[in-house]
N, C-alpha and C. Protein backbone atom coordinates (compact mmCIF):
# COMPACT_ATOMS: atom_id res chain seq x y z
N UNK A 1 0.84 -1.18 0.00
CA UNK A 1 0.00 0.00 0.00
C UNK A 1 0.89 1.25 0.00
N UNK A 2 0.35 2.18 -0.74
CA UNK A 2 1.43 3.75 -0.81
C UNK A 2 1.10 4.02 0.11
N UNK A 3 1.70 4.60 0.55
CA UNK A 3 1.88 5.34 2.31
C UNK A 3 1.15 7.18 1.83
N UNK A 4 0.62 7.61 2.46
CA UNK A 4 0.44 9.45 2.49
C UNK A 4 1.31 10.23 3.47
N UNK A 5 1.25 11.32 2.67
CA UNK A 5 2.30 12.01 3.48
C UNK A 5 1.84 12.63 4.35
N UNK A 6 2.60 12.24 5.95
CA UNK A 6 2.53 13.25 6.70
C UNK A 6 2.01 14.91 6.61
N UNK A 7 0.78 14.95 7.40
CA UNK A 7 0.44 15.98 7.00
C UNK A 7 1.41 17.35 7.75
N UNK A 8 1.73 16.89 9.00
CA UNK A 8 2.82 18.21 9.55
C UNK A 8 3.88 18.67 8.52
N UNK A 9 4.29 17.72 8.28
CA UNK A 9 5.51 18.20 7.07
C UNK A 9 4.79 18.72 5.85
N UNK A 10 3.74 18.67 5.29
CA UNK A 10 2.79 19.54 4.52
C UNK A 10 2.86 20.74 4.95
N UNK A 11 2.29 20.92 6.21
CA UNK A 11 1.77 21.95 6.72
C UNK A 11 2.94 23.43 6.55
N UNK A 12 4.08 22.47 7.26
CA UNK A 12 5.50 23.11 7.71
C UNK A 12 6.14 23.54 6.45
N UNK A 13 6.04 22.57 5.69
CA UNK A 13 6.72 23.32 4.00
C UNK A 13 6.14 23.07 2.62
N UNK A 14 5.38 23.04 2.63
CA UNK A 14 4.23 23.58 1.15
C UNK A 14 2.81 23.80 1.25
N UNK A 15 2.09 24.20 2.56
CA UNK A 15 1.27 24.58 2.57
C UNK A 15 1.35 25.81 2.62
N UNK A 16 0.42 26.85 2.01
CA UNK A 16 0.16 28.21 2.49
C UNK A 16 -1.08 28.63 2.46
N UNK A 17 -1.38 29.95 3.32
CA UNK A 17 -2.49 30.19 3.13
C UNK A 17 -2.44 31.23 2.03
N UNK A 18 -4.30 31.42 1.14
CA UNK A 18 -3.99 32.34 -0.06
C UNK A 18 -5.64 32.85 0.11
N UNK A 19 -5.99 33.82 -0.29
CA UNK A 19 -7.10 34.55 -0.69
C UNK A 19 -8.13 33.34 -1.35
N UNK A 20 -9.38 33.30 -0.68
CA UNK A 20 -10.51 32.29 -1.75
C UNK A 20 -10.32 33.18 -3.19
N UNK A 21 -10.57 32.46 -3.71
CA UNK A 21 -11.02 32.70 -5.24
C UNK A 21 -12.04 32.09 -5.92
N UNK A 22 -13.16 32.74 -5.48
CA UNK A 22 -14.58 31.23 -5.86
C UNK A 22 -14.24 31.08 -7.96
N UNK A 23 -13.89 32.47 -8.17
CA UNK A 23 -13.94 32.28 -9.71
C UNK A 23 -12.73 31.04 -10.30
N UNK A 24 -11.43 31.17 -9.87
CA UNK A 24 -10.44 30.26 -9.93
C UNK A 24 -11.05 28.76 -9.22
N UNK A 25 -11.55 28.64 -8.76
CA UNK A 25 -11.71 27.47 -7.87
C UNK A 25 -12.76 26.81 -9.03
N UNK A 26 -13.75 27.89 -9.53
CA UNK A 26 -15.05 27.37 -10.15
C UNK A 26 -14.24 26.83 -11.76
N UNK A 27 -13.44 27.62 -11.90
CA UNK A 27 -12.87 27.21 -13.15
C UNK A 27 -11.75 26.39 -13.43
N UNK A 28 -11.27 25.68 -12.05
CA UNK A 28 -10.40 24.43 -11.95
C UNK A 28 -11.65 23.36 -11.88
N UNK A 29 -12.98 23.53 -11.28
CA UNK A 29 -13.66 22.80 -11.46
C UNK A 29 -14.25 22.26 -13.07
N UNK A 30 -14.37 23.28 -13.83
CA UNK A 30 -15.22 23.11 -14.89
C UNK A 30 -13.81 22.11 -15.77
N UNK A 31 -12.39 22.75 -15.50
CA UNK A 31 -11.34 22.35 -16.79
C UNK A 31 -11.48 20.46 -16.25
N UNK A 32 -11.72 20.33 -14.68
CA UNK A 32 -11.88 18.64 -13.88
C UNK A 32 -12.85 18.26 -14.66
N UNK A 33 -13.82 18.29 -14.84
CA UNK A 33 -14.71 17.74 -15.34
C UNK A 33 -14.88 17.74 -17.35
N UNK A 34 -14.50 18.76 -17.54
CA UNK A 34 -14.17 18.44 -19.04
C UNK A 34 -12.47 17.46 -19.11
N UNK A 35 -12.00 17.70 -18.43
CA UNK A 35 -10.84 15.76 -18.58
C UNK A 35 -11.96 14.79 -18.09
N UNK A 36 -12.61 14.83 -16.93
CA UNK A 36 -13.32 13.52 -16.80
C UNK A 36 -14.30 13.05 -17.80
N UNK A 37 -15.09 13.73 -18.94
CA UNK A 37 -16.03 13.57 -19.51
C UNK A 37 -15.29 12.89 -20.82
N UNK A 38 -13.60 13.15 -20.65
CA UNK A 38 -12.99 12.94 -21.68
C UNK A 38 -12.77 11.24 -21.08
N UNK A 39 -12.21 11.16 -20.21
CA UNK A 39 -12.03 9.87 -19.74
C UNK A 39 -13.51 9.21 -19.46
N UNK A 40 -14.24 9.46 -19.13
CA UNK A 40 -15.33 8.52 -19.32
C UNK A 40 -15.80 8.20 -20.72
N UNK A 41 -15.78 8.77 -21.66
CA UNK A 41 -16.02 8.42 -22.97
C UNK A 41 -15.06 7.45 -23.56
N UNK A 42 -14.08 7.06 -23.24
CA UNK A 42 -13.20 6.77 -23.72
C UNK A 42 -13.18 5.20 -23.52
N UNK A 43 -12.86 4.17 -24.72
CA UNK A 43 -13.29 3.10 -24.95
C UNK A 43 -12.26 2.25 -24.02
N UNK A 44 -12.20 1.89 -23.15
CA UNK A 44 -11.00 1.28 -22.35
C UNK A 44 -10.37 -0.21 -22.82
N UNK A 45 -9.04 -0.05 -23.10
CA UNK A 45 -8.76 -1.46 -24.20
C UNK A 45 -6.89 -1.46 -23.24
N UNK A 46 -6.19 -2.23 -23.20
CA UNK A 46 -4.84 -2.65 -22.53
C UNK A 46 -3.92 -1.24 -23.64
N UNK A 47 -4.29 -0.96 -24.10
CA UNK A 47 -3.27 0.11 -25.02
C UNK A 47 -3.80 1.72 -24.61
N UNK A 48 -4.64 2.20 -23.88
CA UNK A 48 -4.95 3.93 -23.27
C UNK A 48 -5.27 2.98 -21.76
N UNK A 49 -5.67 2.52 -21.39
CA UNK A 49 -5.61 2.35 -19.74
C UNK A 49 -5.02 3.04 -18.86
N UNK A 50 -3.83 3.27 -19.30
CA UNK A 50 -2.75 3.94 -18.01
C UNK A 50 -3.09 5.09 -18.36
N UNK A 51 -3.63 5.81 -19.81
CA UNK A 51 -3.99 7.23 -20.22
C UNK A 51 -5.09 7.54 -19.43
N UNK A 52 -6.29 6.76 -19.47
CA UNK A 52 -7.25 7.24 -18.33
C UNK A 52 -7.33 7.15 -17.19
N UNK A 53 -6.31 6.39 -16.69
CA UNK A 53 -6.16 6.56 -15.07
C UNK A 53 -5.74 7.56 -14.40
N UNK A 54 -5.04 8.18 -15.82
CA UNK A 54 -4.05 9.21 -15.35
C UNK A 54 -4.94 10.06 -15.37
N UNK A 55 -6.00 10.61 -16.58
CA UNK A 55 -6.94 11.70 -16.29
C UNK A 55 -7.90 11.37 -15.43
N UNK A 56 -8.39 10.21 -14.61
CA UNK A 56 -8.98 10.21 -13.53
C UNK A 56 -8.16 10.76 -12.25
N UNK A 57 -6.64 10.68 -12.29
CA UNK A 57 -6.08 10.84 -10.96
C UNK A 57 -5.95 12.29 -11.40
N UNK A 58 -6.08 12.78 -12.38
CA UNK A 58 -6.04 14.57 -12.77
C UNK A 58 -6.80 15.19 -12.63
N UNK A 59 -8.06 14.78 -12.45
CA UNK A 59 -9.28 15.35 -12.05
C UNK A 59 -9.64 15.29 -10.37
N UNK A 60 -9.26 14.15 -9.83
CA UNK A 60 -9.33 13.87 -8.88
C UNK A 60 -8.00 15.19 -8.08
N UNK A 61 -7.43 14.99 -8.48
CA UNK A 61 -5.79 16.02 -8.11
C UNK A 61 -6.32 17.39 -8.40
N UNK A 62 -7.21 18.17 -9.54
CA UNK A 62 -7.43 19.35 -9.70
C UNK A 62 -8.80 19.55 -8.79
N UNK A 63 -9.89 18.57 -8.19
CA UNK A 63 -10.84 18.77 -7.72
C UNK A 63 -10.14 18.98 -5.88
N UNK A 64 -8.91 17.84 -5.52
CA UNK A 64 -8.90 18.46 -4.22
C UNK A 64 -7.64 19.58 -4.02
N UNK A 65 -6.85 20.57 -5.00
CA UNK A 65 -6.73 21.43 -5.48
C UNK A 65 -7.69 22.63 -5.14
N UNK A 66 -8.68 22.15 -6.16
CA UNK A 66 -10.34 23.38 -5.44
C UNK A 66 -10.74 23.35 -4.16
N UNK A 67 -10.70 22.07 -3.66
CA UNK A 67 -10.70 21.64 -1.99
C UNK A 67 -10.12 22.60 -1.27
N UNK A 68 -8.23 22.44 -1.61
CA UNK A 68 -7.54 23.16 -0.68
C UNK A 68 -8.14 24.73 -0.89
N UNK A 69 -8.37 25.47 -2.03
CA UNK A 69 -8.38 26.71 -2.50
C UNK A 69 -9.52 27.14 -1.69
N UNK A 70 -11.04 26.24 -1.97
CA UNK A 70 -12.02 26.64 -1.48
C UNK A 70 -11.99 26.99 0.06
N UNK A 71 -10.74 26.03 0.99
CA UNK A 71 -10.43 26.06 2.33
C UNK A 71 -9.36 27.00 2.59
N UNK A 72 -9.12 27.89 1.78
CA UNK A 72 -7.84 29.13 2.16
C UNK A 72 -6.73 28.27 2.03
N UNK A 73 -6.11 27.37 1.41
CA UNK A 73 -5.18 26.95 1.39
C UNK A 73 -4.46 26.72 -0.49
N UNK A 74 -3.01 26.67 -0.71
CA UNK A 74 -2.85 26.33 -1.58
C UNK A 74 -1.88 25.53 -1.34
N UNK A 75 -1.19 24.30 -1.90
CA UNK A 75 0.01 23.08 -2.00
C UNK A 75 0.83 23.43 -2.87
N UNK A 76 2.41 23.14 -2.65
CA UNK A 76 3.21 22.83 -3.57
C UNK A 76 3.37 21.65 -4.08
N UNK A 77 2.67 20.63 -3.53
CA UNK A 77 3.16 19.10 -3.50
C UNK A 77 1.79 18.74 -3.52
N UNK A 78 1.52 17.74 -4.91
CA UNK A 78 0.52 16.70 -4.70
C UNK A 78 0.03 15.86 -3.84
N UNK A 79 1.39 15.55 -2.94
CA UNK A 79 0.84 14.45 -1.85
C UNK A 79 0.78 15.58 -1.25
N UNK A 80 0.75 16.33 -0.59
CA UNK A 80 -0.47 17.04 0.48
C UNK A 80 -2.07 17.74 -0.07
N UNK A 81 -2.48 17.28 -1.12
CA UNK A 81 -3.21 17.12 -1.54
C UNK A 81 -4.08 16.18 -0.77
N UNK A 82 -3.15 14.83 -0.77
CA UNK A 82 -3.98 13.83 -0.65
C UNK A 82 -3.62 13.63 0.98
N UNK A 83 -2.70 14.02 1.30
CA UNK A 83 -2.65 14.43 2.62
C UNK A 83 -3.66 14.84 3.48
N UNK A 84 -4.06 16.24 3.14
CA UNK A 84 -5.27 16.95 3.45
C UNK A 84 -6.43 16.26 3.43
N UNK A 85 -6.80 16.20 2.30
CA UNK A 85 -8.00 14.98 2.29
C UNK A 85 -8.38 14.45 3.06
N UNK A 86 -7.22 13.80 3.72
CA UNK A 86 -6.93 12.28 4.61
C UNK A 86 -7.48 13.05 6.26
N UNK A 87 -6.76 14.19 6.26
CA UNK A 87 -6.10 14.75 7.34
C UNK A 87 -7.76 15.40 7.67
N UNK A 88 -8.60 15.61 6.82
CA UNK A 88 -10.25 16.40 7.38
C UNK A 88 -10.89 15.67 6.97
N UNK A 89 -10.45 14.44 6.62
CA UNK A 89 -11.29 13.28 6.36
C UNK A 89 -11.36 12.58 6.69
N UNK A 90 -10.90 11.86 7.55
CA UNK A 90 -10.29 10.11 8.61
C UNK A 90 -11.41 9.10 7.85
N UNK A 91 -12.75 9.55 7.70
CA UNK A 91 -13.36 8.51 7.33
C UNK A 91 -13.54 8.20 6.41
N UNK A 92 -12.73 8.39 5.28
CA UNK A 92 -12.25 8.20 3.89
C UNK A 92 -11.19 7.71 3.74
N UNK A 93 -11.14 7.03 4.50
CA UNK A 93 -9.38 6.25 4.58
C UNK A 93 -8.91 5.83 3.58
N UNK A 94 -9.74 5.00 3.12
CA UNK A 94 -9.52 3.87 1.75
C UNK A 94 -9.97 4.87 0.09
N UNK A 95 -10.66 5.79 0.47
CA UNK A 95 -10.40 6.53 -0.75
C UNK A 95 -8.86 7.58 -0.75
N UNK A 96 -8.47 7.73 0.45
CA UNK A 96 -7.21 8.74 0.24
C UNK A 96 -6.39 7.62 -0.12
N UNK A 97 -6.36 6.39 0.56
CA UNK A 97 -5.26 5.16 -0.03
C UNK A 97 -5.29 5.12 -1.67
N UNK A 98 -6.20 4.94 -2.08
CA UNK A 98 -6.69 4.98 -3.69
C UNK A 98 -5.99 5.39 -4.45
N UNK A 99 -6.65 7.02 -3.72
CA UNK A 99 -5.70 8.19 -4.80
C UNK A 99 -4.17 8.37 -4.84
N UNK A 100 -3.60 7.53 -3.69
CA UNK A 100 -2.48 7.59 -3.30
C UNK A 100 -1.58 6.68 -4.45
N UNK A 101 -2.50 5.48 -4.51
CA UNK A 101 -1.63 4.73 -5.43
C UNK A 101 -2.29 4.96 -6.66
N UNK A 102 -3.12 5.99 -6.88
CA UNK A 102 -3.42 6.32 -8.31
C UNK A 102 -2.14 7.61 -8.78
N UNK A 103 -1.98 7.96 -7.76
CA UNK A 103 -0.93 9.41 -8.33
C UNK A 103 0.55 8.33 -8.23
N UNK A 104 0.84 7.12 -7.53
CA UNK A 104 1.79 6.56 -7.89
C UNK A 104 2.06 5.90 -8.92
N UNK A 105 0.67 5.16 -9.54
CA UNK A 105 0.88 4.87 -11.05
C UNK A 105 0.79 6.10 -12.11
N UNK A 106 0.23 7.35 -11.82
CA UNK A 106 0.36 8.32 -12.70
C UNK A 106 1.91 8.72 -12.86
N UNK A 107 3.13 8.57 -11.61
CA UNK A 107 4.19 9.13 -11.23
C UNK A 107 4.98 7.73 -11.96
N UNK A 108 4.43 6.52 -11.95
CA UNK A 108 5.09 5.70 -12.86
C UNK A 108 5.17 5.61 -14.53
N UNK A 109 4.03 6.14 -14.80
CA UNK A 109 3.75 6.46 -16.33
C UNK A 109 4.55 7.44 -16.57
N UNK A 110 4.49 8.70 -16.21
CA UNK A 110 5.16 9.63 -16.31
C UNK A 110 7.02 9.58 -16.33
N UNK A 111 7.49 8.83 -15.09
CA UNK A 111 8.55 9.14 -15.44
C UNK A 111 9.44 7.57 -15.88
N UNK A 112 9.12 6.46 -16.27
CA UNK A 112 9.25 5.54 -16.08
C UNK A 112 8.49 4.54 -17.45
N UNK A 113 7.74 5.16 -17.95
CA UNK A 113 6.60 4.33 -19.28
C UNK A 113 6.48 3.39 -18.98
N UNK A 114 6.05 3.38 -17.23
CA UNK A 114 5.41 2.02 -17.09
C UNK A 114 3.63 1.94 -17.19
N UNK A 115 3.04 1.11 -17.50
CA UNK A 115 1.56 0.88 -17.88
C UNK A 115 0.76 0.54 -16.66
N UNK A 116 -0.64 0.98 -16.41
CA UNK A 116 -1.47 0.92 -15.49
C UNK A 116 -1.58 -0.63 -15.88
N UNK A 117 -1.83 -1.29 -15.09
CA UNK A 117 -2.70 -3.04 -15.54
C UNK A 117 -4.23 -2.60 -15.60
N UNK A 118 -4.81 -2.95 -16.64
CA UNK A 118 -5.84 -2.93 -16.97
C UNK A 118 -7.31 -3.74 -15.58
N UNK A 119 -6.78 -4.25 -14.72
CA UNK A 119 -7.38 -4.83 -13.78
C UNK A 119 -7.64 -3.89 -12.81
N UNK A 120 -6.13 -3.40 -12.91
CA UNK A 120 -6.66 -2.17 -11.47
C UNK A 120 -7.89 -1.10 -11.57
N UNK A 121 -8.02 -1.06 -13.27
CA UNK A 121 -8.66 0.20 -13.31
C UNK A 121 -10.46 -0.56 -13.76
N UNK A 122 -10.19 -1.96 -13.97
CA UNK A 122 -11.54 -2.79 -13.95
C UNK A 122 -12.34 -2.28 -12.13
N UNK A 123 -11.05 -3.14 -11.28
CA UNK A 123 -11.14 -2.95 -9.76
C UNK A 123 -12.02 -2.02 -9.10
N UNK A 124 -11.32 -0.76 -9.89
CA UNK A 124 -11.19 0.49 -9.05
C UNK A 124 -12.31 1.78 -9.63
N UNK A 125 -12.88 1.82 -11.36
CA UNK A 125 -12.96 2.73 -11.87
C UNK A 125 -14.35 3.48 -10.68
N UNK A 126 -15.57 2.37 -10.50
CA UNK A 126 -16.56 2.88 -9.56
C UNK A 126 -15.80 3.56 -8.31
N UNK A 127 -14.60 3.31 -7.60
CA UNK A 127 -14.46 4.21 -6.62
C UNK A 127 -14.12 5.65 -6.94
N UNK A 128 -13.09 5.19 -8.36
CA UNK A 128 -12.82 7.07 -8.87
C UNK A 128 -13.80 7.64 -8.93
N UNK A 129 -14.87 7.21 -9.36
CA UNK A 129 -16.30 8.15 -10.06
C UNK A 129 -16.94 8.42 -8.35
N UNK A 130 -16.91 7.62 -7.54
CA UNK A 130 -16.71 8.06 -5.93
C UNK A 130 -16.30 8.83 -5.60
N UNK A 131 -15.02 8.77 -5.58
CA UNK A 131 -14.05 9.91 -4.91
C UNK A 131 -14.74 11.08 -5.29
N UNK A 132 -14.45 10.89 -6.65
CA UNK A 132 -15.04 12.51 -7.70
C UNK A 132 -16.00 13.37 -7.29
N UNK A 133 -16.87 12.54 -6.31
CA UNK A 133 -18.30 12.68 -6.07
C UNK A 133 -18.33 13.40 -4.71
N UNK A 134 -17.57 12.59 -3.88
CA UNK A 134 -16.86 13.20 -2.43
C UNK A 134 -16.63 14.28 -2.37
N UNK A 135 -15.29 14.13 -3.38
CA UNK A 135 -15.06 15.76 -3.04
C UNK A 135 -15.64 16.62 -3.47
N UNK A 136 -16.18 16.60 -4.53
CA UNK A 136 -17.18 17.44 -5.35
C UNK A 136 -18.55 17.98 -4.38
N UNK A 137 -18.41 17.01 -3.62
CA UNK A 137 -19.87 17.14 -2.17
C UNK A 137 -18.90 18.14 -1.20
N UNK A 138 -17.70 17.82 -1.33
CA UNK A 138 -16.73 18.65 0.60
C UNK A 138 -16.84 19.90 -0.03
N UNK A 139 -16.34 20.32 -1.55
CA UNK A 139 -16.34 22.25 -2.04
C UNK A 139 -17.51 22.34 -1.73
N UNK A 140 -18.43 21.82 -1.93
CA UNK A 140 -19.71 22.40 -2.09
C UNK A 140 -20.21 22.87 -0.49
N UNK A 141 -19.88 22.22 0.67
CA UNK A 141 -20.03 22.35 1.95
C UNK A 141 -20.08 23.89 2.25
């Protein structure tokens, strides 16, 4: 299991606080959901797999992004992203684990051309469209 990062060490060096911006926040939302509409359309076959996992973990990454923004906060670091999450969320355990090893296979594609297995994302795709949903419910709070 990927481990999350400590949220103190978030806190201590790449968190800051920044001005809300409902307009920026609303329009990291709209660019999340036009990648997701792109990845849900998309015919899933062993040759784009690791491509849509990756725009599920991009949407998921730009929606708790709006999270932090909507909460006066902005990240330098993805994993306090998912940090945070974790950290005002405890009872989402297994979705911050998720995203955790979804941004680790995105961090494997990326620097490495290694391929999502097509199983994980059989496994997993109903929890992304979850998550999505989660957080999409916490901005709205």
């Amino acid at each position: 299991m990927t481990d999350i990062m400590n949220w103190k060490e978030c806190e201590n060096n790449f968190i800051r606080e920044v001005e809300i911006d409902i307009a920026r926040i609303d329009s990291i939302i709209d660019k999340a959901f036009i990648r997701l509409k792109r990845a849900r359309d998309t015919k899933i076959n062993e040759e784009n797999v690791s491509l849509v996992v990756e725009d599920y973990y991009e949407v998921i990454k730009e929606l708790l992004t709006a999270y932090l923004l909507n909460n006066g906060l902005r990240s330098k670091n993805h994993q306090c992203l998912i940090s945070y999450f974790y950290n005002k969320n405890p009872d989402f355990e297994r979705e911050a684990y998720l995203i955790a090893q979804m941004s680790f296979f995105r961090n494997r594609l990326n620097y490495y051309g290694e391929s999502v297995p097509l199983d994980f994302y059989n496994k997993n795709k109903d929890d992304f469209e979850n998550i999505i949903k989660i957080i999409r419910d916490l901005i709205k709070k």
